[in-house]
C-alpha atoms as a PDB file:
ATOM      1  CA  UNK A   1    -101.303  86.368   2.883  1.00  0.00           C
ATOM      2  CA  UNK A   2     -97.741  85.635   3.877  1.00  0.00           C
ATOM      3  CA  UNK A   3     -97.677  83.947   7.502  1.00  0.00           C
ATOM      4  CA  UNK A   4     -94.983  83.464  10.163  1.00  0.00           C
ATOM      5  CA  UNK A   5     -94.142  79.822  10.565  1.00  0.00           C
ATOM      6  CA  UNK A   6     -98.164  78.186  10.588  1.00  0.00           C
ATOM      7  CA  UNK A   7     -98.135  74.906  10.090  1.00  0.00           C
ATOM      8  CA  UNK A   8    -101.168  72.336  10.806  1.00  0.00           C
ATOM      9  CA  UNK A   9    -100.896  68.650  12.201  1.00  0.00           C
ATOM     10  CA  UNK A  10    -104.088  67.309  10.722  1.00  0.00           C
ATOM     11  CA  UNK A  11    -105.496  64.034   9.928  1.00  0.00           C
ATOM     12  CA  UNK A  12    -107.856  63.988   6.171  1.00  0.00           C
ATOM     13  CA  UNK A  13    -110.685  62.611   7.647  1.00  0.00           C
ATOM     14  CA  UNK A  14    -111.013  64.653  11.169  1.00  0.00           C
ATOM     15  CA  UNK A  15    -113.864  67.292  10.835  1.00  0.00           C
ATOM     16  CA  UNK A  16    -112.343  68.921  14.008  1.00  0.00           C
ATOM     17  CA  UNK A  17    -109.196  69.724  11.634  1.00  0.00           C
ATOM     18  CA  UNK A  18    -110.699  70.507   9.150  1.00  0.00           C
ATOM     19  CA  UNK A  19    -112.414  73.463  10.920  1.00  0.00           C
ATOM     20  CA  UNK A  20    -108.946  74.624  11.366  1.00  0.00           C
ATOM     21  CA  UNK A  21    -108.427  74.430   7.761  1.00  0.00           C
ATOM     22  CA  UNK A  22    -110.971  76.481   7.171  1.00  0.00           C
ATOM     23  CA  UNK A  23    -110.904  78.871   9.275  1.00  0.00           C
ATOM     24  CA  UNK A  24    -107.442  80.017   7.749  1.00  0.00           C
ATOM     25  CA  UNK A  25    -108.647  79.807   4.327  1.00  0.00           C
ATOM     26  CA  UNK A  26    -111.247  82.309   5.218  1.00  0.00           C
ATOM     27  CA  UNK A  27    -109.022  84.340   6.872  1.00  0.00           C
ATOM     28  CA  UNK A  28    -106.865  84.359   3.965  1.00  0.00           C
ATOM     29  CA  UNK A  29    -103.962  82.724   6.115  1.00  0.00           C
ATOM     30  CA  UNK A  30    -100.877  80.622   3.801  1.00  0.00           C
ATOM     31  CA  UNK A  31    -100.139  77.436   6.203  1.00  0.00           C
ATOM     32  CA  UNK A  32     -98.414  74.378   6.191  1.00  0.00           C
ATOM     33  CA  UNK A  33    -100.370  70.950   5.814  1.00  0.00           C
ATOM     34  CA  UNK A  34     -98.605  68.078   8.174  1.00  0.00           C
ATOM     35  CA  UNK A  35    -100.517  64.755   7.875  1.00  0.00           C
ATOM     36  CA  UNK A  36    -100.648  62.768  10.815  1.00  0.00           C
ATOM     37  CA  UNK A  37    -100.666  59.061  11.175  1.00  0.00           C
ATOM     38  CA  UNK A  38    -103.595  58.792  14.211  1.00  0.00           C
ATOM     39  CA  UNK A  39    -103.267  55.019  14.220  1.00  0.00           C
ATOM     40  CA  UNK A  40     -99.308  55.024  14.967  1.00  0.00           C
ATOM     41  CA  UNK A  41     -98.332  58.651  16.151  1.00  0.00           C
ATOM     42  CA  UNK A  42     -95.256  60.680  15.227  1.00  0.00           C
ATOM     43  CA  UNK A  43     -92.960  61.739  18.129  1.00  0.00           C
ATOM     44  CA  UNK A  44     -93.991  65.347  16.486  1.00  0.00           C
ATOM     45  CA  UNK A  45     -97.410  65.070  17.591  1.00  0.00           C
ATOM     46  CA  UNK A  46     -96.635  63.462  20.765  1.00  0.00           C
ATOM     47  CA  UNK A  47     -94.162  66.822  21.418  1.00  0.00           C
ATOM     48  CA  UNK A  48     -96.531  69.395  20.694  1.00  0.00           C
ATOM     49  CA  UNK A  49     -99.579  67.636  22.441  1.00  0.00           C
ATOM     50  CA  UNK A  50     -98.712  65.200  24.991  1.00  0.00           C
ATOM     51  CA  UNK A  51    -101.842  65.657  26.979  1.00  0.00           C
ATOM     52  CA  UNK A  52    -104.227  64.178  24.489  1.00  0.00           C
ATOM     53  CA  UNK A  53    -102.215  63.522  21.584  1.00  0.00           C
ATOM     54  CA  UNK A  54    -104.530  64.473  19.529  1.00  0.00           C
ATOM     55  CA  UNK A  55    -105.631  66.386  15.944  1.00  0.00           C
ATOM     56  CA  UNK A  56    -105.671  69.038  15.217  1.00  0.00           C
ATOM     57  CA  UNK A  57    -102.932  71.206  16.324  1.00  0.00           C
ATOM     58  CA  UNK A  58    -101.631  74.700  15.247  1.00  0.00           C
ATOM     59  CA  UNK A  59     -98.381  75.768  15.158  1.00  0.00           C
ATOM     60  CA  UNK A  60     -97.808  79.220  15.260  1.00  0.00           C
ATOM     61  CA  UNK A  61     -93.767  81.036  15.466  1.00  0.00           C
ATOM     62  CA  UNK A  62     -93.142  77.390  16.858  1.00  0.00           C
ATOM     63  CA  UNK A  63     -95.564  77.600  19.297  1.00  0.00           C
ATOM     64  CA  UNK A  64     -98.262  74.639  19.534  1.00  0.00           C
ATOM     65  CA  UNK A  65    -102.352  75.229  20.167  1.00  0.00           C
ATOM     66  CA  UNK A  66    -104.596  72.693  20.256  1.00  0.00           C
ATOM     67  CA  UNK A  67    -109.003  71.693  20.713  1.00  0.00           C
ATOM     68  CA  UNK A  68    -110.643  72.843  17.507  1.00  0.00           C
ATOM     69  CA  UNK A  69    -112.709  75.713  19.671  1.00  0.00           C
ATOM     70  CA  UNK A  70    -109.421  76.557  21.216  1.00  0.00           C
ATOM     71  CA  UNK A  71    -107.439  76.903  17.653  1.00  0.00           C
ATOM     72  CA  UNK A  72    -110.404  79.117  16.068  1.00  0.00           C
ATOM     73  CA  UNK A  73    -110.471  81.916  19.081  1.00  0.00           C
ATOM     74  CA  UNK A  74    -106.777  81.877  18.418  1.00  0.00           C
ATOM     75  CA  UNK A  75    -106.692  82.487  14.890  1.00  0.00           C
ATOM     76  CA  UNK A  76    -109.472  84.684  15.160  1.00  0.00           C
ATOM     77  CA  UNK A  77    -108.011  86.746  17.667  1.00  0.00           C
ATOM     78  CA  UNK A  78    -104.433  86.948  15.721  1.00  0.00           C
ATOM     79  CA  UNK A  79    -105.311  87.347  12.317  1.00  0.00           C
ATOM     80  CA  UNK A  80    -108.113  90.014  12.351  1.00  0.00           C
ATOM     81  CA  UNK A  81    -109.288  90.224   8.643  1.00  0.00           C
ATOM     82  CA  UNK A  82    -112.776  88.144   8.085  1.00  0.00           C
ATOM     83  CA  UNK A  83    -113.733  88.478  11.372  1.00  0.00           C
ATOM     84  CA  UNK A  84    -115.495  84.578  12.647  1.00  0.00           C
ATOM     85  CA  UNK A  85    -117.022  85.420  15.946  1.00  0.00           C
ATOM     86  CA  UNK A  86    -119.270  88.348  16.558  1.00  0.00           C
ATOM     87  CA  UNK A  87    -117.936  91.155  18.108  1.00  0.00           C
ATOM     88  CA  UNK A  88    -120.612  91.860  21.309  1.00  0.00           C
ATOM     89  CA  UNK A  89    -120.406  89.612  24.012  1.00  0.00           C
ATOM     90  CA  UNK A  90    -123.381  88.334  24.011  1.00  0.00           C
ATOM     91  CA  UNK A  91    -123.624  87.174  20.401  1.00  0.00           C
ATOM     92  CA  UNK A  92    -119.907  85.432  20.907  1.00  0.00           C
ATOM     93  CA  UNK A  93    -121.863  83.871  24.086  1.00  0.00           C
ATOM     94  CA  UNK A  94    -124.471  82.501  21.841  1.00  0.00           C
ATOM     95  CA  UNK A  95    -121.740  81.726  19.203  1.00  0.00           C
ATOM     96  CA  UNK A  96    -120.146  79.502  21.744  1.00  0.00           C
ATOM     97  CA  UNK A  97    -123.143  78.359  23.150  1.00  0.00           C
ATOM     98  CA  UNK A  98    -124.379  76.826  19.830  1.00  0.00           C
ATOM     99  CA  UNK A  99    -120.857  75.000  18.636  1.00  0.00           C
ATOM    100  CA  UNK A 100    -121.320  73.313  21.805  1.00  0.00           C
ATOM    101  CA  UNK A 101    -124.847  72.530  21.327  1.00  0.00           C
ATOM    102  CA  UNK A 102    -124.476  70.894  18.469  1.00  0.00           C
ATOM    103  CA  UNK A 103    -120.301  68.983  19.542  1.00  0.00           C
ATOM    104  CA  UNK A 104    -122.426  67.579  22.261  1.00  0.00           C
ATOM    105  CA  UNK A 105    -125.995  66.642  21.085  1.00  0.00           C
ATOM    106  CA  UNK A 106    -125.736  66.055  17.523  1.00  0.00           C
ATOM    107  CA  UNK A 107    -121.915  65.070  17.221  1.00  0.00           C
ATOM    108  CA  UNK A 108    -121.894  62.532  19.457  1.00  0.00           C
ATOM    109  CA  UNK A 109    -125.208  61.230  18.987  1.00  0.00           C
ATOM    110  CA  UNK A 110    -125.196  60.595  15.375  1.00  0.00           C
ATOM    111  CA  UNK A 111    -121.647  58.667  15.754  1.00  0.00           C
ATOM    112  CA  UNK A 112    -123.120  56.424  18.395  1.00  0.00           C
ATOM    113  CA  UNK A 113    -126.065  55.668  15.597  1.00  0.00           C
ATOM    114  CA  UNK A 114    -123.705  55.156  13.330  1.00  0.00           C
ATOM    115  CA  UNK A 115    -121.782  52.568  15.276  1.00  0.00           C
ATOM    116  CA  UNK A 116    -124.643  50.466  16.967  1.00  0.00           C
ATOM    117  CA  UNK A 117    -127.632  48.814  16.094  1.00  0.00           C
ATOM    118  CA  UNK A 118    -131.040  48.008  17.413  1.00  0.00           C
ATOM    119  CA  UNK A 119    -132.320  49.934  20.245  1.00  0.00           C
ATOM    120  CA  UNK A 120    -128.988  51.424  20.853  1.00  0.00           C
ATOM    121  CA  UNK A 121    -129.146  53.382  17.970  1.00  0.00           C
ATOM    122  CA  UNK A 122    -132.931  54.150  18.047  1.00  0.00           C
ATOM    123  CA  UNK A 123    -131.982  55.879  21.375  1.00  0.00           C
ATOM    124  CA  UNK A 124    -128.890  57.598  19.837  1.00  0.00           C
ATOM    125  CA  UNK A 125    -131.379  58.728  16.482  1.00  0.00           C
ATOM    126  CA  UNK A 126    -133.635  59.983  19.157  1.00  0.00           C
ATOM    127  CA  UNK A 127    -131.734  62.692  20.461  1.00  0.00           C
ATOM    128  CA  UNK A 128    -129.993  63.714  17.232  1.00  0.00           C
ATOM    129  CA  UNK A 129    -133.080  64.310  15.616  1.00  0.00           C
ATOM    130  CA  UNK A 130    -134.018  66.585  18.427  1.00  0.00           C
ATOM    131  CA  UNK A 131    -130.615  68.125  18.412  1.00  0.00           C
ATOM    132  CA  UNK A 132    -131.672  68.788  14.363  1.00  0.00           C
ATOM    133  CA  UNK A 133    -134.933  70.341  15.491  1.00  0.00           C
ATOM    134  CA  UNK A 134    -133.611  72.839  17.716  1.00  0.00           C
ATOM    135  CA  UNK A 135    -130.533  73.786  14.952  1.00  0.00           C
ATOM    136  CA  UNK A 136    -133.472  73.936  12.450  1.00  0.00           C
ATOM    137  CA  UNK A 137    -134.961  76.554  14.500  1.00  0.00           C
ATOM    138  CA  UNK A 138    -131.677  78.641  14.825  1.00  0.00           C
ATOM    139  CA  UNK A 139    -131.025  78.641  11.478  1.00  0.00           C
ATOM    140  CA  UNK A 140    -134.351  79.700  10.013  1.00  0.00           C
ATOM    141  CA  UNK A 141    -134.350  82.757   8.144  1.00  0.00           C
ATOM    142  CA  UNK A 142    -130.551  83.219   7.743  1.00  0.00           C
ATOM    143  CA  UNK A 143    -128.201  82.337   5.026  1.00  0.00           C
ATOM    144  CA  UNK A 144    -125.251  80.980   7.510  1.00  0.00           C
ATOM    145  CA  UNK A 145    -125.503  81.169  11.533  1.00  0.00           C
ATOM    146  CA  UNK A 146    -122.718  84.043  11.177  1.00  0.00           C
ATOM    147  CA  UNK A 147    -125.322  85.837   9.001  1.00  0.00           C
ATOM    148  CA  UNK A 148    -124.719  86.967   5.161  1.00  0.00           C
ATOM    149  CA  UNK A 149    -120.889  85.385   5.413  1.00  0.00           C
ATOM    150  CA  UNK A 150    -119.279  81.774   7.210  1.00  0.00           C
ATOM    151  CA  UNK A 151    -118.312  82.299  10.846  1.00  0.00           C
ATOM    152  CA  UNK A 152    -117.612  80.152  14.028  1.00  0.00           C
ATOM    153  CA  UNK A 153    -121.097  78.530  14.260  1.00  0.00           C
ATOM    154  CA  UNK A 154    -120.301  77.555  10.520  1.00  0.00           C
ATOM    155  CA  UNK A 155    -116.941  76.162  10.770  1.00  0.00           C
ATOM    156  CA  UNK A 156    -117.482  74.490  14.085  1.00  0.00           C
ATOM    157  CA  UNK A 157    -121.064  72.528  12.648  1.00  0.00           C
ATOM    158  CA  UNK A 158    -119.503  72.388   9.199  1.00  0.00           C
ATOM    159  CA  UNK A 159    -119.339  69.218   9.213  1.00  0.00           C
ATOM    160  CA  UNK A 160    -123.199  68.682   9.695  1.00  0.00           C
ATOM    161  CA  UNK A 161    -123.485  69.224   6.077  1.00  0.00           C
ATOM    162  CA  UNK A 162    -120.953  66.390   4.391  1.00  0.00           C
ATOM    163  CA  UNK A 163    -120.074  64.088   7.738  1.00  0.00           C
ATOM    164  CA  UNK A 164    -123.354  64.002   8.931  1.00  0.00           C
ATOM    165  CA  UNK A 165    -124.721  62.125   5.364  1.00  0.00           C
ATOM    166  CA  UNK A 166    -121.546  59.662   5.134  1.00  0.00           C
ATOM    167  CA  UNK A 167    -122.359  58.952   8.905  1.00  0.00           C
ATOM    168  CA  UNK A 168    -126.210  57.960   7.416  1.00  0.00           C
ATOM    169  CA  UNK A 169    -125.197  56.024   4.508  1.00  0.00           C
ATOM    170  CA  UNK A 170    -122.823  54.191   6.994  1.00  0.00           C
ATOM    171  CA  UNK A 171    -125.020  53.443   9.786  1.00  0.00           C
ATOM    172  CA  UNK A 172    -127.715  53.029   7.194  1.00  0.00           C
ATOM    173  CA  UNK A 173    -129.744  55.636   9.039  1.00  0.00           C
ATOM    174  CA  UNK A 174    -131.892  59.194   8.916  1.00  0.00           C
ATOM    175  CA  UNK A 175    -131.317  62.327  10.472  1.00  0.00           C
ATOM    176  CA  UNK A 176    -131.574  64.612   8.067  1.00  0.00           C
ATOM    177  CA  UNK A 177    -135.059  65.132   6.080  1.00  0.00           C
ATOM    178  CA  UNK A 178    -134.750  67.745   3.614  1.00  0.00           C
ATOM    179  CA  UNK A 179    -138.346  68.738   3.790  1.00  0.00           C
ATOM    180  CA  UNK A 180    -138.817  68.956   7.988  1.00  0.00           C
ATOM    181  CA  UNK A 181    -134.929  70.651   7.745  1.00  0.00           C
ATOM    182  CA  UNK A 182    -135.611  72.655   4.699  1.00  0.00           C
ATOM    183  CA  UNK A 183    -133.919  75.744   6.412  1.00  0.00           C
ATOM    184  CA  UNK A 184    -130.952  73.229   8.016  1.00  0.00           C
ATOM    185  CA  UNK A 185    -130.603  71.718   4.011  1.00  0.00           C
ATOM    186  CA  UNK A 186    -130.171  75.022   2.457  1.00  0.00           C
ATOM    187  CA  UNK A 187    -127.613  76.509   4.996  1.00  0.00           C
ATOM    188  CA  UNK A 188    -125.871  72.689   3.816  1.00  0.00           C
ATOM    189  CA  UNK A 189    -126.169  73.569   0.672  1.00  0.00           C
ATOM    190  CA  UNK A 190    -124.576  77.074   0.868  1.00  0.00           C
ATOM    191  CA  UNK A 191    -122.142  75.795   2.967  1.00  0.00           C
ATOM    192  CA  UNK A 192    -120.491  73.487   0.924  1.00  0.00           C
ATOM    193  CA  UNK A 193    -120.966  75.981  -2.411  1.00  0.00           C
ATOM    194  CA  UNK A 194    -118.605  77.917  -0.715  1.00  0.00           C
ATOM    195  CA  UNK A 195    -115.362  77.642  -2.758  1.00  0.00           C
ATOM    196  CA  UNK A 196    -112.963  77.535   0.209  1.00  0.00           C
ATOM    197  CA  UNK A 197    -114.922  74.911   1.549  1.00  0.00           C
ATOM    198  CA  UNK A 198    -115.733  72.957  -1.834  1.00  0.00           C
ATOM    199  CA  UNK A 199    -111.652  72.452  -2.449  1.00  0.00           C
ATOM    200  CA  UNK A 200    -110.629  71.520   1.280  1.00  0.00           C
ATOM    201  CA  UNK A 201    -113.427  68.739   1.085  1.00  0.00           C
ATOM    202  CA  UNK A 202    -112.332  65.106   1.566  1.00  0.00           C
ATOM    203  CA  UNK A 203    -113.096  62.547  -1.251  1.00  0.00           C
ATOM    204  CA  UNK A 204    -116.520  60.864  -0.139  1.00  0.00           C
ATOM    205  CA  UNK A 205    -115.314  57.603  -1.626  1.00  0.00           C
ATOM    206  CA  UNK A 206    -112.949  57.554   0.884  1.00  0.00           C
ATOM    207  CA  UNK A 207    -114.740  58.740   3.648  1.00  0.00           C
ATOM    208  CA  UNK A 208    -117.183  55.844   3.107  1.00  0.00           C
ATOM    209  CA  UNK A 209    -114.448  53.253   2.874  1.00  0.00           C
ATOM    210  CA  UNK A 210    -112.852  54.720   6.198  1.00  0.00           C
ATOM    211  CA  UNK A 211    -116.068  54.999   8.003  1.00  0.00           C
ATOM    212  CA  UNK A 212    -117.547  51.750   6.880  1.00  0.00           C
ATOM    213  CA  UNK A 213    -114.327  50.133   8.263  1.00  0.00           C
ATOM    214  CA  UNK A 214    -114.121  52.184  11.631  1.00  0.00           C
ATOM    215  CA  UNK A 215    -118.055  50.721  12.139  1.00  0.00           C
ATOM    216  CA  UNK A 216    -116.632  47.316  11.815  1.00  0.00           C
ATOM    217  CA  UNK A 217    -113.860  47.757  13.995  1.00  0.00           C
ATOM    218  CA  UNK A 218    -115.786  49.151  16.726  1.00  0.00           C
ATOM    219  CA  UNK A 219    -119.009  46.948  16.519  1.00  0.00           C
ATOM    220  CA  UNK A 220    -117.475  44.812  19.413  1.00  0.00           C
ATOM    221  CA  UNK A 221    -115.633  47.522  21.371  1.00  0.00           C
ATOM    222  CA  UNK A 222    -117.949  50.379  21.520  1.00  0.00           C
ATOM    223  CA  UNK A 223    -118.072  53.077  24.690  1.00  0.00           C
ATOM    224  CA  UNK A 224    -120.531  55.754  23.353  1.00  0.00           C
ATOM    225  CA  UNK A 225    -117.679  58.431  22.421  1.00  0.00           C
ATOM    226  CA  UNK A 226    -116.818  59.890  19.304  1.00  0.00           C
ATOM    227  CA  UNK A 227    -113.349  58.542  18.014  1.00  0.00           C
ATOM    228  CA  UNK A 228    -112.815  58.766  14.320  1.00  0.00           C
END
């Protein structure tokens, strides 16, 4: 589908772009890839987001939108084939309620395992593999958290099903057990069969090289937050 002037500042590695990624892919929505050096940032990015200069960032007829959450209710609400969040309120409450759940329990949790050590990360572990019970629950019984077809819940906890092991393999770690999150591995699983998703999928390779040496680095400067 032909677009007006969309263009995305993205970093490859960044699960919160890539949910923007995928979102237009869904939505059947021709854009613009920009890659964006995080580590030394373009005057471009400093332009269009000078409050956090940060990824991702949407530009749409020149104008800029940023926070993944932010930049899917946006191109949800513009581009209204493939609709991503349900359409009572109450189920877009839950919608919301749930890619929060899991930004703030699971997210940050399994990056602080992944970046300590010792009782640090048992405590970190601790409350991600709650956080996994709870998603395991909501999941149960359903093909994707949208239903039959990928929607917000999807794209914003997408990247529980190829961060999440990279982040285990890293931090040489378990949070995911196939067998106590059968349901959780199977919505993984159809997740990632997806073929929008399959092709927009970094090379795990890579992801292990960056992530082994982003441990490193921050073994002796750690604060708890997620910064990838």
């Amino acid at each position: 589908m032909e677009s007006k002037d969309v263009k995305v500042v993205s970093f490859w590695v960044s699960p919160f772009a890539k949910r923007v990624e995928w979102a237009l892919k869904l939505k059947g929505v021709d854009y613009e890839y920009i890659e964006e050096d995080i580590y030394n940032k373009s005057p471009l990015l400093l332009e269009l987001n000078p409050v956090t200069k940060k990824v991702p960032v949407l530009i749409h007829d020149k104008k800029p939108i940023v926070e993944s959450f932010i930049i899917l209710e946006y191109i949800d609400e513009t581009w209204k084939q493939y609709p991503l969040l349900p359409q009572h309120p109450y189920q877009r409450a839950l919608a919301r309620f749930w890619a929060n759940f899991v930004e703030q329990k699971l997210l940050d949790s399994a990056w602080v395992a992944m970046c300590s050590s010792g009782d640090e990360q048992e405590k970190a572990l601790k409350v991600a593999r709650d956080a996994m019970e709870k998603i395991e629950e909501e999941i149960k019984g359903k093909k994707f958290f949208g239903g039959e077809n990928i929607g917000y819940v999807d794209i914003a906890v997408g990247w529980i099903s190829y961060w999440l092991p990279v982040f285990e393999e890293v931090g040489s770690m378990q949070i995911i057990d196939s067998f106590k999150y059968s349901a959780t591995t199977a919505w993984m699983n159809n997740f990632l069969s997806h073929p929008l998703i399959k092709e927009s999928l970094p090379p795990r390779d890579k992801m292990l090289d960056y992530f082994h040496t982003r441990r490193k680095a921050l073994s002796n400067t750690f604060h708890g937050f997620f910064n990838i």
